[in-house]
Protein backbone atom coordinates (compact mmCIF):
# COMPACT_ATOMS: atom_id res chain seq x y z
CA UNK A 1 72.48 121.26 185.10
CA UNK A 2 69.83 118.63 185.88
CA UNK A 3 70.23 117.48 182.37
CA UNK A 4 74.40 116.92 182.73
CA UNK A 5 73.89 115.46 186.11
CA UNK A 6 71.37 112.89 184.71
CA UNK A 7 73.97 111.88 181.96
CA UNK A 8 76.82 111.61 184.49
CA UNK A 9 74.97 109.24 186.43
CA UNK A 10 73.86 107.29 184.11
CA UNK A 11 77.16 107.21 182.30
CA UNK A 12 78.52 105.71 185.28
CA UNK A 13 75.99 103.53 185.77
CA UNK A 14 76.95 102.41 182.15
CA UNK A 15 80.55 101.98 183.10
CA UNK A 16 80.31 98.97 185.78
CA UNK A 17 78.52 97.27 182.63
CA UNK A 18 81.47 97.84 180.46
CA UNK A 19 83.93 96.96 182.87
CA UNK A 20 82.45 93.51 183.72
CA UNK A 21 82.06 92.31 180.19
CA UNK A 22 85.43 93.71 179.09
CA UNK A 23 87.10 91.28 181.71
CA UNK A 24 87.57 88.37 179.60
CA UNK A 25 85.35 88.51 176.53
CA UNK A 26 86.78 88.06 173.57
CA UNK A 27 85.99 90.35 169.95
CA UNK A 28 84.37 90.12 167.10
CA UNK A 29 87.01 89.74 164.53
CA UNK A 30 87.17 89.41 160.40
CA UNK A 31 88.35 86.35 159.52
CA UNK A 32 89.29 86.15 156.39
CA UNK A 33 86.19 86.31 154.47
CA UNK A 34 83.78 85.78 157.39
CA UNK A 35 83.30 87.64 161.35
CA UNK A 36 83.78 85.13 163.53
CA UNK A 37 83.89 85.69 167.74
CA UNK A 38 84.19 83.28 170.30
CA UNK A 39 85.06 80.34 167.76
CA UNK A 40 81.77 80.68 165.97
CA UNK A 41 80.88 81.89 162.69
CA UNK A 42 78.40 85.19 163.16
CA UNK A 43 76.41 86.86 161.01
CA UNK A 44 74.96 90.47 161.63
CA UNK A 45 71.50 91.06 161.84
CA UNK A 46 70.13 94.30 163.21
CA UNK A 47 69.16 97.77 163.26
CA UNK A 48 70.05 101.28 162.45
CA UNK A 49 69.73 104.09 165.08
CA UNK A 50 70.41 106.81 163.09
CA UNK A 51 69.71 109.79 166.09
CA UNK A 52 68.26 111.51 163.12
CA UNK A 53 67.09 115.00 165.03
CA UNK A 54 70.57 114.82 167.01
CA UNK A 55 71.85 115.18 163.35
CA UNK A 56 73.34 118.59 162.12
CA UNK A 57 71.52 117.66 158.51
CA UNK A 58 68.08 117.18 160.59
CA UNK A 59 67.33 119.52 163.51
CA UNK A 60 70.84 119.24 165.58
CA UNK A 61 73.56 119.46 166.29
CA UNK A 62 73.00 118.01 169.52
CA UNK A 63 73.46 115.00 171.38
CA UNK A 64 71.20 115.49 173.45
CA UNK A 65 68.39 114.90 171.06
CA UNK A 66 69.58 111.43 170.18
CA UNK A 67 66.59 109.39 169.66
CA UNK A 68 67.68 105.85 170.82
CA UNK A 69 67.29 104.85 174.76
CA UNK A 70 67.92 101.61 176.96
CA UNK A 71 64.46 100.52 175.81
CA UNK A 72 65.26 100.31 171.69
CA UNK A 73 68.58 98.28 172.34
CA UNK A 74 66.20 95.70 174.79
CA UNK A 75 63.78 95.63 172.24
CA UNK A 76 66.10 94.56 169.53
CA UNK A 77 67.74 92.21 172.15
CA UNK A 78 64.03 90.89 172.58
CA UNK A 79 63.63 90.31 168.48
CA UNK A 80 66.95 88.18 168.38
CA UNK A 81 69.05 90.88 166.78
CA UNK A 82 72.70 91.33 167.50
CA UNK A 83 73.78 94.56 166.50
CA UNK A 84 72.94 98.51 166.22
CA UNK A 85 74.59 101.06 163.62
CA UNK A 86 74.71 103.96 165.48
CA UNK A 87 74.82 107.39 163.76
CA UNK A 88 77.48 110.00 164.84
CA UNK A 89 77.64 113.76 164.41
CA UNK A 90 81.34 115.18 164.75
CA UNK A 91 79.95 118.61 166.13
CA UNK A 92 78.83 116.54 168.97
CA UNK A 93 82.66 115.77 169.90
CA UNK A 94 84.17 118.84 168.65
CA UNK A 95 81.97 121.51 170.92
CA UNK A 96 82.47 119.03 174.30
CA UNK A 97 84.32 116.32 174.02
CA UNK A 98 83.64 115.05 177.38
CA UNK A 99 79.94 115.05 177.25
CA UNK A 100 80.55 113.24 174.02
CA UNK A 101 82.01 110.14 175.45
CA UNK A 102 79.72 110.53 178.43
CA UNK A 103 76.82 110.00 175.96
CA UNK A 104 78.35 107.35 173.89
CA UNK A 105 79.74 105.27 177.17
CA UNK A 106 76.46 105.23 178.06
CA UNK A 107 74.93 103.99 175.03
CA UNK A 108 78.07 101.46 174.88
CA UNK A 109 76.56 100.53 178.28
CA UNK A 110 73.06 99.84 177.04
CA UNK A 111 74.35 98.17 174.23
CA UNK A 112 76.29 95.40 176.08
CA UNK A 113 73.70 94.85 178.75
CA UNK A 114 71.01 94.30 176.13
CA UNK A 115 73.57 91.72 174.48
CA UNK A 116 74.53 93.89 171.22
CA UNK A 117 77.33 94.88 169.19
CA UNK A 118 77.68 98.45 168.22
CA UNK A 119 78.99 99.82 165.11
CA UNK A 120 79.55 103.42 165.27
CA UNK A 121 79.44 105.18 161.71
CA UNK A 122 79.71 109.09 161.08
CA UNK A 123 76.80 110.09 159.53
CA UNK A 124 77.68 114.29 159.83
CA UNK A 125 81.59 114.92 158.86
CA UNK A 126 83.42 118.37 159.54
CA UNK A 127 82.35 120.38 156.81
CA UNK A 128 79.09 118.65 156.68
CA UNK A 129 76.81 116.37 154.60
CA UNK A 130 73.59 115.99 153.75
CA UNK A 131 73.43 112.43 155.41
CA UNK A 132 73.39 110.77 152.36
CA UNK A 133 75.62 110.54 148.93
CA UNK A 134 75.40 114.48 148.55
CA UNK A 135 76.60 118.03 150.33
CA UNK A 136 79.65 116.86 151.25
CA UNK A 137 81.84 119.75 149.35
CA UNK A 138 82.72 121.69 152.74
CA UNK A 139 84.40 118.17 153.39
CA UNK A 140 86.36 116.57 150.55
CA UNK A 141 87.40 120.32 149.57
CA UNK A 142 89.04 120.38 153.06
CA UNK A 143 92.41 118.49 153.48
CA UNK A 144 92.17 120.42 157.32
CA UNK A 145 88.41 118.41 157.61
CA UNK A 146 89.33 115.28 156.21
CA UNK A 147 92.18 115.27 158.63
CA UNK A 148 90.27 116.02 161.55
CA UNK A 149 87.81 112.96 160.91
CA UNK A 150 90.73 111.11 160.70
CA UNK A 151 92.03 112.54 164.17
CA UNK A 152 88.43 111.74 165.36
CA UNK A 153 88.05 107.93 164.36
CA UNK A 154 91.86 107.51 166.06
CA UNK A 155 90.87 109.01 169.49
CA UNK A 156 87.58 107.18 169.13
CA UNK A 157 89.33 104.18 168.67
CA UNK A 158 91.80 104.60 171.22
CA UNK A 159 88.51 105.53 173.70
CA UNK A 160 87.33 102.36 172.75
CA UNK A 161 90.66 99.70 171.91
CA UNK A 162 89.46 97.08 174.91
CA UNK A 163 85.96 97.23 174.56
CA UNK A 164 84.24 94.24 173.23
CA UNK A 165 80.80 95.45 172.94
CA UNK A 166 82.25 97.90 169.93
CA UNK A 167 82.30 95.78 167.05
CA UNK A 168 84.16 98.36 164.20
CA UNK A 169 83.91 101.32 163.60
CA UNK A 170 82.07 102.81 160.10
CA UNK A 171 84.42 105.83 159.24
CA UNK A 172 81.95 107.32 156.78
CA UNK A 173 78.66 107.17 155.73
CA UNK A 174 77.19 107.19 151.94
CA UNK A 175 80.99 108.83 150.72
CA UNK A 176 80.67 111.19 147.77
CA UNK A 177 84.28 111.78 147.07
CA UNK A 178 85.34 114.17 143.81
CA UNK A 179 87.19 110.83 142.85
CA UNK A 180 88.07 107.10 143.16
CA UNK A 181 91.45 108.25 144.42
CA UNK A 182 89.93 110.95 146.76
CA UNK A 183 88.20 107.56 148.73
CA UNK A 184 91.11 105.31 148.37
CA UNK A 185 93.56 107.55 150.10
CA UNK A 186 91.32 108.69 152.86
CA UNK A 187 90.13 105.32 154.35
CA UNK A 188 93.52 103.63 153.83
CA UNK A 189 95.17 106.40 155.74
CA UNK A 190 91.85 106.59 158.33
CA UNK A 191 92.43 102.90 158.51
CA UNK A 192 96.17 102.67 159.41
CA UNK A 193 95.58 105.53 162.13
CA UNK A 194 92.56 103.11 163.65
CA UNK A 195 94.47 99.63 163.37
CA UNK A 196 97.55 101.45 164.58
CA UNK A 197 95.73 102.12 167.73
CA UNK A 198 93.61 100.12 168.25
CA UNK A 199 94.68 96.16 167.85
CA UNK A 200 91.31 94.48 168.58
CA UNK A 201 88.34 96.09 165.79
CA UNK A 202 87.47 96.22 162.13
CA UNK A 203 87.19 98.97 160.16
CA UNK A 204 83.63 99.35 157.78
CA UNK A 205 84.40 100.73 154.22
CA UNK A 206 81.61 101.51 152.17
CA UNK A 207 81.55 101.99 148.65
CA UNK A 208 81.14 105.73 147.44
CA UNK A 209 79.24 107.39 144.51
CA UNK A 210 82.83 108.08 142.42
CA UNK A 211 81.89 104.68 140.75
CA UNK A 212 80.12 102.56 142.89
CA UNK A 213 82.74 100.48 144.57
CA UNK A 214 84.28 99.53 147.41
CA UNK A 215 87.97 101.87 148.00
CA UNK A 216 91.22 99.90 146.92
CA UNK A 217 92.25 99.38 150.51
CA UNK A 218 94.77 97.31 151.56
CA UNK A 219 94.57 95.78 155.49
CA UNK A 220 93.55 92.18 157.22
CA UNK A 221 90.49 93.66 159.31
CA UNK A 222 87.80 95.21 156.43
CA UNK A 223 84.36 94.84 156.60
CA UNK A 224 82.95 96.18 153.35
CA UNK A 225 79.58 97.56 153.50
CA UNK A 226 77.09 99.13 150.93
CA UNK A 227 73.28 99.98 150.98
CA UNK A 228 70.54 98.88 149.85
CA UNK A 229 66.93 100.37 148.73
CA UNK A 230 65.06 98.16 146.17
CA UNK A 231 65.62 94.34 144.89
CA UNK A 232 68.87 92.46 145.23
CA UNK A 233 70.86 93.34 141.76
CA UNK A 234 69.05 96.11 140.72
CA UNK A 235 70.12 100.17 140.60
CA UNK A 236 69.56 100.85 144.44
CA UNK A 237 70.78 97.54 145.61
CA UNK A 238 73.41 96.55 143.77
CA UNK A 239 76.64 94.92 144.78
CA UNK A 240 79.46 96.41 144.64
CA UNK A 241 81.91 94.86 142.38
CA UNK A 242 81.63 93.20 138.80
CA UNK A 243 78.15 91.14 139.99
CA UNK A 244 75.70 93.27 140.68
CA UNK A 245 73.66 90.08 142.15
CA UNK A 246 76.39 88.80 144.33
CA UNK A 247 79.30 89.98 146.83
CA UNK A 248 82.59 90.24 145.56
CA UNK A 249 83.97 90.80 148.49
CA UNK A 250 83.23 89.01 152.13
CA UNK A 251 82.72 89.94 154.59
CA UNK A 252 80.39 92.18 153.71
CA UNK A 253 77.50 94.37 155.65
CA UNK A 254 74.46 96.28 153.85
CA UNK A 255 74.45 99.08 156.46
CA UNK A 256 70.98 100.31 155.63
CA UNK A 257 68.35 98.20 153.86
CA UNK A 258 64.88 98.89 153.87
CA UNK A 259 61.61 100.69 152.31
CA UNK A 260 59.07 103.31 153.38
CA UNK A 261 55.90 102.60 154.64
CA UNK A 262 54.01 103.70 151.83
CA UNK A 263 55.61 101.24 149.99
CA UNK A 264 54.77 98.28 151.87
CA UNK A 265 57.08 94.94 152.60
CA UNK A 266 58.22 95.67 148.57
CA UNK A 267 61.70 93.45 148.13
CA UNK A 268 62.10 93.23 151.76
CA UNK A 269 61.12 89.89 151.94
CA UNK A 270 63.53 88.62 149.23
CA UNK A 271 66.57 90.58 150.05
CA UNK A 272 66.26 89.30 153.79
CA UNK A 273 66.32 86.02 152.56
CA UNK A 274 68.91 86.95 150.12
CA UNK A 275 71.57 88.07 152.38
CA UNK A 276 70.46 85.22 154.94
CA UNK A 277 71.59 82.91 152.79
CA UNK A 278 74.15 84.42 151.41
CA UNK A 279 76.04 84.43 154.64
CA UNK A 280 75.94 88.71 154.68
CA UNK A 281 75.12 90.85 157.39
CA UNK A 282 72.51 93.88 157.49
CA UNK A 283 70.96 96.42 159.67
CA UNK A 284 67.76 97.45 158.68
CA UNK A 285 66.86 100.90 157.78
CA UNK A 286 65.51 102.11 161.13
CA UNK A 287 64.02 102.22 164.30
CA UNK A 288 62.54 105.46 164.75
CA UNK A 289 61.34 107.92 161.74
CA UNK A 290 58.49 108.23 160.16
CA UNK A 291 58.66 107.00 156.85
CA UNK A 292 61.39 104.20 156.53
CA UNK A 293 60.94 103.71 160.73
CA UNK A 294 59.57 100.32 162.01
CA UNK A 295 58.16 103.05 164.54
CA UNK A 296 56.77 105.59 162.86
CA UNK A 297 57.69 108.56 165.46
CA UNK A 298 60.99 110.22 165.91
CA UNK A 299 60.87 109.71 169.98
CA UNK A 300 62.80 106.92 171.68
CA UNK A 301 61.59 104.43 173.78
CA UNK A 302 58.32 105.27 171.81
CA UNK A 303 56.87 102.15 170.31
CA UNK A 304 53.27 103.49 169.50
CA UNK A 305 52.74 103.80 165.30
CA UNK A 306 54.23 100.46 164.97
CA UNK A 307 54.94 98.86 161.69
CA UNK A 308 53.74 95.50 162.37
CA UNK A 309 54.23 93.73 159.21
CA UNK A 310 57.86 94.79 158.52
CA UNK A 311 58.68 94.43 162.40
CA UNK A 312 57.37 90.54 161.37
CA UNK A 313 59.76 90.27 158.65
CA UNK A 314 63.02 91.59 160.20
CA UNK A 315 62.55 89.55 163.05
CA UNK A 316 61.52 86.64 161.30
CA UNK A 317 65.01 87.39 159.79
CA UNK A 318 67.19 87.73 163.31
CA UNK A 319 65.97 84.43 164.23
CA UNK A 320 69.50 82.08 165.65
CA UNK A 321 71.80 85.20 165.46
CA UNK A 322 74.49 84.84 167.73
CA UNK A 323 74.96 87.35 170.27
CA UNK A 324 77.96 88.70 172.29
CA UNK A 325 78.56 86.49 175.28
CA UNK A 326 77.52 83.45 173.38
CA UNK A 327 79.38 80.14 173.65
CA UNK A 328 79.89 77.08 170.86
CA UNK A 329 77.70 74.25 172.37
CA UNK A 330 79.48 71.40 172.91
CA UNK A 331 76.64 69.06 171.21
CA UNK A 332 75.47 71.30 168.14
CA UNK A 333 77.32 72.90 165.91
CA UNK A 334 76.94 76.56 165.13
CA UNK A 335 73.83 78.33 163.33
CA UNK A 336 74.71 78.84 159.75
CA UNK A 337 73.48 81.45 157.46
CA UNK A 338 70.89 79.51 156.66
CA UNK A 339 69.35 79.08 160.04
CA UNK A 340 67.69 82.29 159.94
CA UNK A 341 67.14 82.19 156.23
CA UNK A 342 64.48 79.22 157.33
CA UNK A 343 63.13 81.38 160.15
CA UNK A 344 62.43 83.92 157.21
CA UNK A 345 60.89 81.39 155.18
CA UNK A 346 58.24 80.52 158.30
CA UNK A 347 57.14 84.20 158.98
CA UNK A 348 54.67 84.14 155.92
CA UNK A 349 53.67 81.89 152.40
CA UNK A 350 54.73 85.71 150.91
CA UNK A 351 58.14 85.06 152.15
CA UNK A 352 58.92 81.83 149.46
CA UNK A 353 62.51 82.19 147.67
CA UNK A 354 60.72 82.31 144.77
CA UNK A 355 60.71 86.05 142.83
CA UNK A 356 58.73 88.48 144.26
CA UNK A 357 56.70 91.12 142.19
CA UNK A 358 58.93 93.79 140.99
CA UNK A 359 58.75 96.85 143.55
CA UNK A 360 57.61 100.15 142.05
CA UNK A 361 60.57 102.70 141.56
CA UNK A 362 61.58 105.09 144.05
CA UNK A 363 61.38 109.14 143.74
CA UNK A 364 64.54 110.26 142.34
CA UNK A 365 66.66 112.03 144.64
CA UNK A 366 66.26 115.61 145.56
CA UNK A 367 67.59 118.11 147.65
CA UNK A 368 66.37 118.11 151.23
CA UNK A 369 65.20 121.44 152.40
CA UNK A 370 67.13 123.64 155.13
CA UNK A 371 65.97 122.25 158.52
CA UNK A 372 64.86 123.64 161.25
CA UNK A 373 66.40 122.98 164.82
CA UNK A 374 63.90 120.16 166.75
CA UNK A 375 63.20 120.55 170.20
CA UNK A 376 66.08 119.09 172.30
CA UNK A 377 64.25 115.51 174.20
CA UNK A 378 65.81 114.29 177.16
CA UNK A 379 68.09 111.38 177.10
CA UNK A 380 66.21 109.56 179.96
CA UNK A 381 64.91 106.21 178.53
CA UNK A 382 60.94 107.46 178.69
CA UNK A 383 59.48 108.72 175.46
CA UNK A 384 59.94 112.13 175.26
CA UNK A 385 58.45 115.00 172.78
CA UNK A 386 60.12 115.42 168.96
CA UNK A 387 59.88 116.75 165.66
CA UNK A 388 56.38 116.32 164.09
CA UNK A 389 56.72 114.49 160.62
CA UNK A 390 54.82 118.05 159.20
CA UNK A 391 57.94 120.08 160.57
CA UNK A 392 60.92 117.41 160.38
CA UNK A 393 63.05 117.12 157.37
CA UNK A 394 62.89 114.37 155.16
CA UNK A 395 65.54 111.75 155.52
CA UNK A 396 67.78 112.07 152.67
CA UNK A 397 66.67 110.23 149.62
CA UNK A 398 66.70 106.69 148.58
CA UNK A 399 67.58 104.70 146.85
CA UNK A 400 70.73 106.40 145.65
CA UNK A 401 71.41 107.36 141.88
CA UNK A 402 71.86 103.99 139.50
CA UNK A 403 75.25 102.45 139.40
CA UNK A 404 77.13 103.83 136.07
CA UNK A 405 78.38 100.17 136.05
CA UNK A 406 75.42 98.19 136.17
CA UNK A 407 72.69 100.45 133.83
């Protein structure tokens, strides 16, 4: 009971936050092939809290083991960074709805105070996944599941229609369809049930394993998205599309870039600079896990185990993003792409546009073992007790098979 009362209060704490920037600020829109908000051209640098232990793949389902407090969204604030990508489990809404937009209106809450967009994307489906581009049979072999996510995203979005601190809303992550068509018909249909209700946010489509490419989807507010997990235009970070070096279609978000620790900066470097000057946002792959975490603990609010050289580079690489709340100065014009490209440039002589040294290949994929359930940690912002790396299952693996396309 102490646990529910602390989440109520906070929650409503949260809300007087949400209702004073909803009052007049304007949204973060697609623009043809660009975001733009408040008149100005943006480009989305940030960070990925994937709430891995809340996860049913990873020691949950529960929300109440999300791994992300008030602290991580003022520390990204701190680094220049203007968004999150925020991992969602649908077991959390399905077994209590209530407490489930209690939790997320409170992490709405902490998002707009600490001057980010959010960008909610469903990491755990109904019928289940492994997180990643595999176990997603119970799903796809379900029309009753695949309608139900779509029933999700449209009360989500209706939850959330006049809130300016979401940005868009990622309707699934890493697909694995059975086909092409299996992907094009869900997120056109998931998209006309979000647009229909909601008039104000995008909708993130990211290309699925069927044949590595974004869904044939027809609709004026897209953001396309893929991943990324070794050099720009190799198998792992390819673009989707005919060019595996370049986007084919804008805008477009890598919703997870990054590399373990054992592997050092690797590509980092270059792809940051890549995308930087290639006018295309990214979240970087993530705050808290040990292994691909620029923490390297599972606990939030926990910034011990610190990955100082690749904090360096990503916020080297936020540098002059705009933020929600921002205004066009009257005497400069607006940062472009480039402006943080240069801020890149300055973190280190490693960080030079010329090619860096070929990263050594990832471990193929394999199947993650059964996990266990984590202890539950409290939502308040303190650090709080989780999994141990020896009894927490692996994040699913990276980078993803190679692209049939692009050998």
């Amino acid at each position: 009971m102490a646990l529910a009362s602390t989440v109520v209060v906070l929650s409503i704490a949260s809300l007087s936050v949400l209702r004073s920037v909803t009052a007049a600020a304007p949204f973060l829109t697609v623009n043809g092939s660009v975001l733009t908000y408040n008149g100005q051209t943006v480009v989305l640098h940030g960070e990925n809290f994937n709430n891995e232990p809340a996860l049913a793949c990873c020691g949950g389902p529960n929300i109440n083991s999300i791994n992300a407090s008030a602290a991580d969204y003022n520390k990204i604030d701190s680094w220049g960074g203007n968004v999150i990508r925020f991992g969602l489990d649908y077991q959390w809404y399905s077994s209590d709805k209530s407490n489930f937009y209690a939790v997320m209106d409170q992490h709405v809450g902490w998002a707009a105070a600490a001057h980010l967009w959010l960008i909610p994307v469903m990491f755990m489906p109904p019928g289940g996944s492994s997180g990643g581009y595999s176990g997603q049979g119970g799903f796809w072999g379900s029309q009753a599941n695949m309608d139900a996510l779509t029933a999700f995203w449209q009360d989500f979005a209706t939850h959330y229609a006049s809130n300016p601190t979401i940005a868009g809303y990622d309707i699934f992550n890493e697909p694995a369809p059975p086909s092409v068509a299996a992907w094009d018909t869900f997120a056109q249909t998931t998209y006309n049930a979000i647009t229909t209700s909601d008039p104000n946010h995008f909708v993130a489509l990211e290309e699925s394993s069927a044949n590595w490419n974004l869904p044939s989807v027809s609709g004026s507010r897209i953001l396309w998205s893929s991943h990324c997990y070794a050099a720009v235009g190799t198998n792992g970070c390819n673009y989707p599309g005919s060019n595996p070096s370049a986007p084919s279609k804008l805008p477009l978000l890598v919703g997870e870039m990054g590399a373990q620790q054992s592997q050092g900066l690797s590509y980092v470097p270059a792809n940051l600079l890549s995308f930087n000057l290639a006018g295309v946002s990214w979240t970087q792959f993530v705050m808290h896990e040990v292994g691909f975490g620029l923490y390297q603990n599972f606990q939030a609010g926990n910034f011990a185990n610190s990955w100082d050289a690749m904090i360096q580079t990503v916020t080297g690489a936020m540098t002059g993003s705009i933020k929600p709340g921002s205004t066009p100065s009257p005497t400069s014009p607006s940062p472009s792409p480039s402006s943080s490209a240069s801020s890149l440039l300055s973190v280190s002589p490693s960080l030079s546009p010329s090619p860096s040294p070929s990263p050594s290949p990832s471990p193929s994929p394999s199947p993650s073992p059964s996990p266990s359930r984590s202890p539950s940690p409290s939502p308040s912002p303190s650090p709080t007790l989780s999994p141990s790396p020896s009894t927490h299952p692996p994040h699913p693996p990276h980078p993803p098979p190679p692209h049939p396309l692009h050998p």
